[in-house]
N, C-alpha and C. Protein backbone atom coordinates (compact mmCIF):
# COMPACT_ATOMS: atom_id res chain seq x y z
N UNK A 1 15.17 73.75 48.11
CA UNK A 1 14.31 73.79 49.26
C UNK A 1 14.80 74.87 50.23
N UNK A 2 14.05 75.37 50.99
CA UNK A 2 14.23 76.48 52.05
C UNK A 2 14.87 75.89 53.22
N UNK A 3 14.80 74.79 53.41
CA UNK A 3 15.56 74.17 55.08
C UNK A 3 14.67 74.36 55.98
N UNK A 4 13.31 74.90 56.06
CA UNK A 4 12.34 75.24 57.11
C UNK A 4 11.94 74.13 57.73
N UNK A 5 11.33 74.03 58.96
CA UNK A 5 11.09 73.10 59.56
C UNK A 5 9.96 73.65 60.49
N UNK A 6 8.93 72.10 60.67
CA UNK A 6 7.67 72.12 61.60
C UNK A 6 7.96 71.22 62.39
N UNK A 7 8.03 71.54 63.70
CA UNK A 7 8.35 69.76 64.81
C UNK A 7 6.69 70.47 66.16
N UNK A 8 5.89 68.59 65.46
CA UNK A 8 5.51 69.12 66.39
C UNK A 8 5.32 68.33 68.08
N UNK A 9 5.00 68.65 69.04
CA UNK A 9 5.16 67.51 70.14
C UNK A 9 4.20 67.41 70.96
N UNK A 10 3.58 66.15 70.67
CA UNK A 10 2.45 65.68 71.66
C UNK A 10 2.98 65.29 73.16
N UNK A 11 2.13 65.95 74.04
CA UNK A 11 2.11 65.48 75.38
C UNK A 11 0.61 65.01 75.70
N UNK A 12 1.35 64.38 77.03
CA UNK A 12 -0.19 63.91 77.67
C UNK A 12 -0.38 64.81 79.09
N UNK A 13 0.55 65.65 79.15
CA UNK A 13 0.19 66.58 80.27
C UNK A 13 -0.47 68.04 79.36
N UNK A 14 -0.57 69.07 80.34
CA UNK A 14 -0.87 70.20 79.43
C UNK A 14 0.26 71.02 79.06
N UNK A 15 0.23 71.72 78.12
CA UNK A 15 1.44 72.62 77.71
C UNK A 15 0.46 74.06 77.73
N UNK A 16 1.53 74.91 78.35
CA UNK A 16 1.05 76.15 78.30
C UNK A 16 2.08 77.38 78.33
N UNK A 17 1.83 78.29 78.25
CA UNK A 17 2.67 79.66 78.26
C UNK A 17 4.47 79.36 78.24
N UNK A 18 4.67 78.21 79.56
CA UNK A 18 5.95 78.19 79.82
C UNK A 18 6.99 77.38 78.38
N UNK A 19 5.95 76.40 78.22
CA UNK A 19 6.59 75.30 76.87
C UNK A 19 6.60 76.05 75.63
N UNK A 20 5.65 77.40 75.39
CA UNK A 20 5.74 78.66 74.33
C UNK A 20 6.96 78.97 74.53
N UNK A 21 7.47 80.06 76.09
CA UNK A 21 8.42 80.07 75.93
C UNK A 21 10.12 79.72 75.50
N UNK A 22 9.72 78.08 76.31
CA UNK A 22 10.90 77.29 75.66
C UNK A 22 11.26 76.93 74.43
N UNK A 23 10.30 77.18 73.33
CA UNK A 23 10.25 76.67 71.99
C UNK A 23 10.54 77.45 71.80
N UNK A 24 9.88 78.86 71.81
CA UNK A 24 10.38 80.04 71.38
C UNK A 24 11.96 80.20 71.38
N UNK A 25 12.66 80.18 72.65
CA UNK A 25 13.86 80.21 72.24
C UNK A 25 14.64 79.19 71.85
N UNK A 26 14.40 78.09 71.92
CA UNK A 26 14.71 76.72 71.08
C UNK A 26 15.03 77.24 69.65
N UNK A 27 13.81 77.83 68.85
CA UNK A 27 13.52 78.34 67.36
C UNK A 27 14.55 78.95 67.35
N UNK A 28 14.57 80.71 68.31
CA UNK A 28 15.50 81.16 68.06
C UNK A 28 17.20 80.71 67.76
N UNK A 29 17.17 80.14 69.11
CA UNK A 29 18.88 79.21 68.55
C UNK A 29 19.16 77.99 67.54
N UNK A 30 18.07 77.99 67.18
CA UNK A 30 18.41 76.98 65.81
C UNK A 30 18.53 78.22 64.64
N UNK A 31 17.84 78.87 64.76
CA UNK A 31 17.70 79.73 63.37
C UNK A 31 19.33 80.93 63.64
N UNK A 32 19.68 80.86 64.97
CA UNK A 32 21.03 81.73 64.38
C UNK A 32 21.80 80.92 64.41
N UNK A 33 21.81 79.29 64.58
CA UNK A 33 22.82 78.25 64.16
C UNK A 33 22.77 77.62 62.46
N UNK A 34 21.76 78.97 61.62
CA UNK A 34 21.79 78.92 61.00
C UNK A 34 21.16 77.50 59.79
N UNK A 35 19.64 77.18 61.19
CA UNK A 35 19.12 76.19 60.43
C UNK A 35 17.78 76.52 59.83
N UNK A 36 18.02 77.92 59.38
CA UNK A 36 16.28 78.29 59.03
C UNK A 36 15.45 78.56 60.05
N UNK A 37 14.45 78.53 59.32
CA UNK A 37 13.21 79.05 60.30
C UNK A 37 12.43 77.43 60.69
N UNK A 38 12.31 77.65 62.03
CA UNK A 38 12.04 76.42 63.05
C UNK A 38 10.70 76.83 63.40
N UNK A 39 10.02 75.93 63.28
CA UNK A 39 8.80 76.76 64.27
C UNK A 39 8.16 75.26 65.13
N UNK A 40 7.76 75.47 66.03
CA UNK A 40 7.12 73.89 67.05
C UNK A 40 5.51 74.49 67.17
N UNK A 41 4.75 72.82 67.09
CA UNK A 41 3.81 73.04 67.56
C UNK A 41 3.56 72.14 69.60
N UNK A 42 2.84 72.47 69.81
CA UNK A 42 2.36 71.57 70.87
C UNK A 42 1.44 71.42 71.06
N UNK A 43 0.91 70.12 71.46
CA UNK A 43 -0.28 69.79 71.55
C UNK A 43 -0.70 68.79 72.89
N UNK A 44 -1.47 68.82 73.56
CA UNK A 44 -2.16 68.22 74.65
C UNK A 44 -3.65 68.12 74.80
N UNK A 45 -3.90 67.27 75.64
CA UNK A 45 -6.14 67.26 74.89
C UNK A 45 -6.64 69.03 75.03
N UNK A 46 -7.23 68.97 73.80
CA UNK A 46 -7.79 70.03 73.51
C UNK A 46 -7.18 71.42 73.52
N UNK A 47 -5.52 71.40 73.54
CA UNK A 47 -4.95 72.67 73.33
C UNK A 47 -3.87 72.18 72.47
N UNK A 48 -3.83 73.43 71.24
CA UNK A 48 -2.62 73.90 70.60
C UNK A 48 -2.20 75.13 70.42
N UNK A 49 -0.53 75.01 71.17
CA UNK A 49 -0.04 75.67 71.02
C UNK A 49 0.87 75.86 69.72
N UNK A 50 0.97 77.01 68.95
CA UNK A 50 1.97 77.35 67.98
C UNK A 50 2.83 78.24 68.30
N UNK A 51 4.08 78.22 68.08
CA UNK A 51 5.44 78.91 68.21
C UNK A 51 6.12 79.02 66.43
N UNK A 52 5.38 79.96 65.76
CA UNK A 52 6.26 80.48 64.75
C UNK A 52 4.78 80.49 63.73
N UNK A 53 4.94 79.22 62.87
CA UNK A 53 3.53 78.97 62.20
C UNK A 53 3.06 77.28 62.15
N UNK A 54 2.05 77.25 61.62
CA UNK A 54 1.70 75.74 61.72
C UNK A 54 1.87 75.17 60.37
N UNK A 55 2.84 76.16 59.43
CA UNK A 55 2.38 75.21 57.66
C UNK A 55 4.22 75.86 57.25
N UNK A 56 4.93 75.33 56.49
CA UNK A 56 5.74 75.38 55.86
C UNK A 56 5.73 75.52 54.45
N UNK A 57 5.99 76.10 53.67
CA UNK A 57 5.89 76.66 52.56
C UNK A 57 7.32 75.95 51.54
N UNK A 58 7.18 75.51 50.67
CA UNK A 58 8.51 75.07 50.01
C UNK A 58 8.09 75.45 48.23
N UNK A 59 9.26 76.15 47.23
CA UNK A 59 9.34 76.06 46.38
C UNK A 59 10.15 74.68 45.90
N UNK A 60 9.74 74.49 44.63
CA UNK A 60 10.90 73.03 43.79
C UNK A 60 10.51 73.62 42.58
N UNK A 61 11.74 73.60 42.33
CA UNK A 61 11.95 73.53 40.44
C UNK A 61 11.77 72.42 39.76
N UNK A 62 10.93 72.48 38.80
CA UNK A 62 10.24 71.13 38.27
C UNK A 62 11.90 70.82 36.96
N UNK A 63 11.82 69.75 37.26
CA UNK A 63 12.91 69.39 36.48
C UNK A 63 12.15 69.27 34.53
N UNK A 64 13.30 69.41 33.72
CA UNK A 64 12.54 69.61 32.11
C UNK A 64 12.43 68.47 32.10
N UNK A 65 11.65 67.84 31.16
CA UNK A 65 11.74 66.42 30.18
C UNK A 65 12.71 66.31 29.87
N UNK A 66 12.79 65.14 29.33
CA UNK A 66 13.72 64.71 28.36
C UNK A 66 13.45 65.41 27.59
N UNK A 67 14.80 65.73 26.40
CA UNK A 67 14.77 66.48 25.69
C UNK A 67 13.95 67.71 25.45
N UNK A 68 13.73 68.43 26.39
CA UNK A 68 13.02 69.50 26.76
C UNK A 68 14.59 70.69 26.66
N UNK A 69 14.09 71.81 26.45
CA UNK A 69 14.73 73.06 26.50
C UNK A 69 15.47 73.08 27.80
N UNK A 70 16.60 72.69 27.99
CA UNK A 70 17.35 72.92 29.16
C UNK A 70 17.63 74.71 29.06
N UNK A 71 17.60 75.59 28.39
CA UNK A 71 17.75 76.89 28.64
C UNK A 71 17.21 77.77 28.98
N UNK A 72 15.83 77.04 29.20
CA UNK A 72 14.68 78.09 29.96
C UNK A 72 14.64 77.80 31.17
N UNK A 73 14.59 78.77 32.13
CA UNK A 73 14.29 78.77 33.52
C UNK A 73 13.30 77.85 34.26
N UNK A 74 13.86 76.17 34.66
CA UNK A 74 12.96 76.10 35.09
C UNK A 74 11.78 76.23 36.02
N UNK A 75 10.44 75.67 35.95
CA UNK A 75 9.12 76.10 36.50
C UNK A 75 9.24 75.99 37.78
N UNK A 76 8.62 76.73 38.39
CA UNK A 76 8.68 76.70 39.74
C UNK A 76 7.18 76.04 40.55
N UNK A 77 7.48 74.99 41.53
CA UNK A 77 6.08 74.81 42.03
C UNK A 77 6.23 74.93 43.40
N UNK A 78 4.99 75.90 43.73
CA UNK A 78 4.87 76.24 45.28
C UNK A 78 4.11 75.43 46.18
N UNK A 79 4.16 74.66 47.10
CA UNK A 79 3.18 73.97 47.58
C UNK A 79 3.37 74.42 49.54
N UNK A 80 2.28 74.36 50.11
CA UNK A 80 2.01 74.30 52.06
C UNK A 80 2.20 72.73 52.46
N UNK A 81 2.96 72.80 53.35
CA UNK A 81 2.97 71.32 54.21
C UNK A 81 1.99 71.74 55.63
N UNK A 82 0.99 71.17 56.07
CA UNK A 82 0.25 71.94 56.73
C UNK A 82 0.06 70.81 58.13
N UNK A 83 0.95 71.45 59.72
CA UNK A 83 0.87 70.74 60.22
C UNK A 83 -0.54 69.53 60.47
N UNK A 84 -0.55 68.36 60.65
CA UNK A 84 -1.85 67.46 61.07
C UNK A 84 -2.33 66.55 60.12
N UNK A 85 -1.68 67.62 58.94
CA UNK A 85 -1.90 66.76 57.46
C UNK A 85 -1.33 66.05 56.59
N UNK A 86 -1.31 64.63 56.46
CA UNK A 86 -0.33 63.93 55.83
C UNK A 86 0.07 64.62 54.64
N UNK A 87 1.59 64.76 54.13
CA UNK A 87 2.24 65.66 53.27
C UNK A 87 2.97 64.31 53.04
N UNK A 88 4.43 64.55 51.95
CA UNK A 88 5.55 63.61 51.75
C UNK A 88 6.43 64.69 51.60
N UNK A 89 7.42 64.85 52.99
CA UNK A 89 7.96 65.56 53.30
C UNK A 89 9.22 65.35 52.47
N UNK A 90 9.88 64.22 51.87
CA UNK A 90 11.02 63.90 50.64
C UNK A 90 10.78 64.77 49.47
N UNK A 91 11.24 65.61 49.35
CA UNK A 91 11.67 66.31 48.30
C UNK A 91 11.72 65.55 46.39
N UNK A 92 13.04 64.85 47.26
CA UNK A 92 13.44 63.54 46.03
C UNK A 92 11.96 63.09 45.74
N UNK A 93 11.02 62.76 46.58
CA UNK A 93 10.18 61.46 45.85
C UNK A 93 8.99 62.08 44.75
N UNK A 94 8.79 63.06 45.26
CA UNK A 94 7.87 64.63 44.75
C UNK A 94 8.02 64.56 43.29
């Protein structure tokens, strides 16, 4: 897995320009503490804000069968976690 991350945070006030900013550098200091790419959404009635992107992208290597060719490279599957939309963010359970 890539380590990427979507957080997103509902308010009941409005979020605007200033809460961009703060995420923005939030992202930044997570990502040179070396936790990947961070990105936040925010949300309040009828506005969203995004700070980075709204979907996360993850490769997984499909594990072989049983008795399957352990010497071929295994397959790769690409799938979007797309903020709003129920996903199963466990890796393991996939």
């Amino acid at each position: 897995l890539r380590g990427d991350a979507l957080i997103t945070a509902t308010y009941n006030r409005p979020v605007g320009e200033d809460w961009a900013v703060a995420a923005g550098a939030l992202a930044g200091r997570l990502a040179e503490a070396g936790h990947g790419e961070v990105s936040f959404v925010g949300r309040s009635r009828g506005v969203k804000l995004v700070v980075g992107s709204d979907t996360v992208r993850e490769t997984l290597a499909v594990v072989p069968p049983p008795g399957g060719d352990d010497t071929l490279e295994p397959p790769r599957l690409q799938y979007e976690q797309t903020e709003g939309a129920f996903s199963q963010p466990n890796a393991g359970v996939c």
